[in-house]
N, C-alpha and C. Protein backbone atom coordinates (compact mmCIF):
# COMPACT_ATOMS: atom_id res chain seq x y z
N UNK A 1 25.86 6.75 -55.01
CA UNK A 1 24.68 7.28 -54.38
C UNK A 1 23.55 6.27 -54.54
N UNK A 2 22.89 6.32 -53.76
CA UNK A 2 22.22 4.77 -53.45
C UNK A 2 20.50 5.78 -53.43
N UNK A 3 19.64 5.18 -54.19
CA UNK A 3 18.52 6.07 -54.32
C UNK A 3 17.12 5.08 -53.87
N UNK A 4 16.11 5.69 -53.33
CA UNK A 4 15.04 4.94 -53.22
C UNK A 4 14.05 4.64 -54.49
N UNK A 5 13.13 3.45 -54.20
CA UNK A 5 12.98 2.35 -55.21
C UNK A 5 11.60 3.30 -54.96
N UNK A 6 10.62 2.57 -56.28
CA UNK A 6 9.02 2.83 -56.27
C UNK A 6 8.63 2.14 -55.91
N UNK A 7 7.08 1.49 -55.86
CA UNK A 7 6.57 0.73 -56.06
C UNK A 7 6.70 -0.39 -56.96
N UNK A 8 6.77 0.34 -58.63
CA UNK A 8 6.69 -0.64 -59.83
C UNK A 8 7.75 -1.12 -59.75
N UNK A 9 8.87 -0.78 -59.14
CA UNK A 9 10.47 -1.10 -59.55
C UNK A 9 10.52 -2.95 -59.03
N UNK A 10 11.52 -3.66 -59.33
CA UNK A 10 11.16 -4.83 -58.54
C UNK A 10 12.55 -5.13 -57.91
N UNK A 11 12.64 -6.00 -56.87
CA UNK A 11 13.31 -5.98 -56.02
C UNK A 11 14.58 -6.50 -56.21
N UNK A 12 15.61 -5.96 -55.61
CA UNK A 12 16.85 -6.31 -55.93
C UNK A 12 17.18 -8.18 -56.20
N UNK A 13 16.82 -8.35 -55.02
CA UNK A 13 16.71 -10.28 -54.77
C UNK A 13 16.32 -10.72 -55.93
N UNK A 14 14.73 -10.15 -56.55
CA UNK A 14 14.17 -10.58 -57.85
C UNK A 14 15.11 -10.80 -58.64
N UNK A 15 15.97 -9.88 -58.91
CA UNK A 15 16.72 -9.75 -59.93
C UNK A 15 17.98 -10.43 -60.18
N UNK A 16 18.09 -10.69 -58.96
CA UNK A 16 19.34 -11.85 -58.71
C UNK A 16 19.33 -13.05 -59.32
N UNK A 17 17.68 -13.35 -59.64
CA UNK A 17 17.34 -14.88 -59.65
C UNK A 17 17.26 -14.92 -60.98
N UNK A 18 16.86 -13.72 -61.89
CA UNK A 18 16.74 -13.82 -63.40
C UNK A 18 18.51 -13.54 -63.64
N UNK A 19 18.02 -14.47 -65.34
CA UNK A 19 19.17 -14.00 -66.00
C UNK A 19 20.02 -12.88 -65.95
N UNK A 20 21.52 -12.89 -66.04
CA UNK A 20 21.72 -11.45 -66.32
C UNK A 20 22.21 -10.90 -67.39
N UNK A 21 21.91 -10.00 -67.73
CA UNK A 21 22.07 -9.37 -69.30
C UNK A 21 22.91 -8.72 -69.00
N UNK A 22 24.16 -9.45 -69.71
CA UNK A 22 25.72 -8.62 -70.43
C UNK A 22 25.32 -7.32 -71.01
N UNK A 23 25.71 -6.12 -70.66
CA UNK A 23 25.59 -4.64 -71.61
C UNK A 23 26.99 -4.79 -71.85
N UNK A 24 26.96 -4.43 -73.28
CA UNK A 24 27.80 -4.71 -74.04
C UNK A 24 28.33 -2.78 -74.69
N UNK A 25 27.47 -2.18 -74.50
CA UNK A 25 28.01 -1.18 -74.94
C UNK A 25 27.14 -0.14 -73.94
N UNK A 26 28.29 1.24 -74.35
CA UNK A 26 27.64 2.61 -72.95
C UNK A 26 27.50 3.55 -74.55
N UNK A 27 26.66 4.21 -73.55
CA UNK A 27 26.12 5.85 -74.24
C UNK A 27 26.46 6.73 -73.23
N UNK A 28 27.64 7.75 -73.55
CA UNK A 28 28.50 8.89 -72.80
C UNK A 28 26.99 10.12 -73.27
N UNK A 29 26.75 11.44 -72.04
CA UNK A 29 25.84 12.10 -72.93
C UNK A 29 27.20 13.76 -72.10
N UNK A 30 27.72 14.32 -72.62
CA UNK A 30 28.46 15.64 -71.73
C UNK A 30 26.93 16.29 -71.12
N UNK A 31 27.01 16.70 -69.78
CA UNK A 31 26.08 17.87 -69.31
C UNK A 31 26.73 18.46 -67.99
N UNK A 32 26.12 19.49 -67.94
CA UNK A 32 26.51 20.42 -67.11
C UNK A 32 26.23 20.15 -65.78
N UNK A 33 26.76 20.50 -64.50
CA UNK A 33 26.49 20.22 -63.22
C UNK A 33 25.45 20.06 -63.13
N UNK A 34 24.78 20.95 -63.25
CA UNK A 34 23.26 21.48 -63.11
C UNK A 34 22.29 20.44 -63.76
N UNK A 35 22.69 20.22 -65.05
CA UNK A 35 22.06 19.04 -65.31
C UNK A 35 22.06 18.04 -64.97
N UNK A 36 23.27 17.44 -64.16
CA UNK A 36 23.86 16.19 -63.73
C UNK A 36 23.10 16.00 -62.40
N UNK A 37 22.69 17.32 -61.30
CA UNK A 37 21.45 17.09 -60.82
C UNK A 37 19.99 17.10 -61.03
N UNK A 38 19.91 17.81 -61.80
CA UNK A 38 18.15 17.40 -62.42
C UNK A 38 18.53 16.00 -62.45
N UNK A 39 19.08 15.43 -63.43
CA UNK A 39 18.65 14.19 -63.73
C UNK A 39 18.67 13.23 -62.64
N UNK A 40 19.52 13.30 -61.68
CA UNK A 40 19.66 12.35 -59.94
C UNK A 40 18.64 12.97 -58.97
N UNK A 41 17.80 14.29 -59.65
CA UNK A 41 16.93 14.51 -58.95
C UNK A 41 15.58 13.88 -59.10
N UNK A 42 15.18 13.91 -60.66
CA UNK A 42 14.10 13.51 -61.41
C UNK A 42 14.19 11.67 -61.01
N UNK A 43 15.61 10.83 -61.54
CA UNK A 43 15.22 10.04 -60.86
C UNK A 43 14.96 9.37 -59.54
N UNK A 44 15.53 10.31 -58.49
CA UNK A 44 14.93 10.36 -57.52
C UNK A 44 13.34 10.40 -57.15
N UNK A 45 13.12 11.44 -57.90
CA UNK A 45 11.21 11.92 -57.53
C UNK A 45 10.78 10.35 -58.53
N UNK A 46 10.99 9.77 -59.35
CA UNK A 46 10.60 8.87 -59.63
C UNK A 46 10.81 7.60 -59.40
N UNK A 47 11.87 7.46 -58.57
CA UNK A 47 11.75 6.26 -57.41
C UNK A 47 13.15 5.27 -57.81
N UNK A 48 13.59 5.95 -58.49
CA UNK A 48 14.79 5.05 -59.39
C UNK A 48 16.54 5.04 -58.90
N UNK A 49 16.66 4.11 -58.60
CA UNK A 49 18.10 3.61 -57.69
C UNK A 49 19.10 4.53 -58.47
N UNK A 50 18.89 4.60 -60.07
CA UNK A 50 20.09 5.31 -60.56
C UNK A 50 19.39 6.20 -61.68
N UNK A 51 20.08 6.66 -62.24
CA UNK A 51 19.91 7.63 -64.04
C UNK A 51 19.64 6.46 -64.81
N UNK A 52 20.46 5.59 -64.84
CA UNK A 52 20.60 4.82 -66.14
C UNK A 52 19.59 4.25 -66.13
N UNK A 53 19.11 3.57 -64.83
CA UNK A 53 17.58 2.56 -64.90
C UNK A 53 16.75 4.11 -65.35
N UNK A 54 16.38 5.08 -64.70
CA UNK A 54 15.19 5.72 -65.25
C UNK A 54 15.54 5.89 -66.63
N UNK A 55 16.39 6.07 -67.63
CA UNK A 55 16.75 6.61 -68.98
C UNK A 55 16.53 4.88 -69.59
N UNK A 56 16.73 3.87 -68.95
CA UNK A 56 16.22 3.05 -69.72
C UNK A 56 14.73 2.65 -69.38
N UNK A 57 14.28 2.97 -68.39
CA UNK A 57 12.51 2.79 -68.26
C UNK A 57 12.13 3.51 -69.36
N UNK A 58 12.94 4.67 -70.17
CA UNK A 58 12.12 5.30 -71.50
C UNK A 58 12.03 4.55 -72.65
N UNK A 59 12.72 3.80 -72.41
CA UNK A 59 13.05 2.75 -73.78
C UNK A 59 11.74 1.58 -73.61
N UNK A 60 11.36 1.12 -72.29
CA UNK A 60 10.62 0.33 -72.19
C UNK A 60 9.48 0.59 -72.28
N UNK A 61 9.16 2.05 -71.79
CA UNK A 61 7.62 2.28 -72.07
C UNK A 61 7.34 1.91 -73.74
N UNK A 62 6.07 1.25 -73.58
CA UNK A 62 5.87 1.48 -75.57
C UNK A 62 5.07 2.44 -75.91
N UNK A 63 4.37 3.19 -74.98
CA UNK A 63 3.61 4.07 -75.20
C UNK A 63 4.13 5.58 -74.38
N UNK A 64 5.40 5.94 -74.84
CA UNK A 64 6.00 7.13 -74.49
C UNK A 64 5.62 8.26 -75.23
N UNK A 65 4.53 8.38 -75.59
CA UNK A 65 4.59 9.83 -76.46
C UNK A 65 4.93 11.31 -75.80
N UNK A 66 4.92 11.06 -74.19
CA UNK A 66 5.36 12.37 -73.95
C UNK A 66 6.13 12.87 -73.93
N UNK A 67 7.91 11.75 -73.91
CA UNK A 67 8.45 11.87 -73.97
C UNK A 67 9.16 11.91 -75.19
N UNK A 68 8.55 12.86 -76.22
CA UNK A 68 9.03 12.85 -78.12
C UNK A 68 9.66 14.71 -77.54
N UNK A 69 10.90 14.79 -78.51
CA UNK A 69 11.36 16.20 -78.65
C UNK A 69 10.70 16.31 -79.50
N UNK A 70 10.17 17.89 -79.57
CA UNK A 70 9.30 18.98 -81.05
C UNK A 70 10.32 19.91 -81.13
């Protein structure tokens, strides 16, 4: 499933031209259908080609506090 980009996101071509970083390891998470669309939905509404790029844009923010579990 092929999703639309944001603004901030940068362009595929860009990315061609930088290095590319070997991932060397996956994180499996089990969820339910239902969840499996929230999350292709959410990154949808937030402009993101896949799950994995938005779940790693959380890692990059340095100032994520909204995103803390209580």
């Amino acid at each position: 499933m092929i999703l639309a980009r944001n603004a901030n996101q940068t362009d595929p071509a860009d990315n061609a031209k930088k290095k590319r970083m070997n991932k060397e390891y996956v994180i499996r998470a089990r969820v339910t259908a239902e969840e499996r669309e929230l999350f292709e939905k959410k990154a949808r509404e937030r402009g993101f080609s896949t799950v994995s790029e938005m779940i790693r844009s959380l890692i990059a923010d340095p100032d994520d506090s909204e995103n803390t579990a209580e």
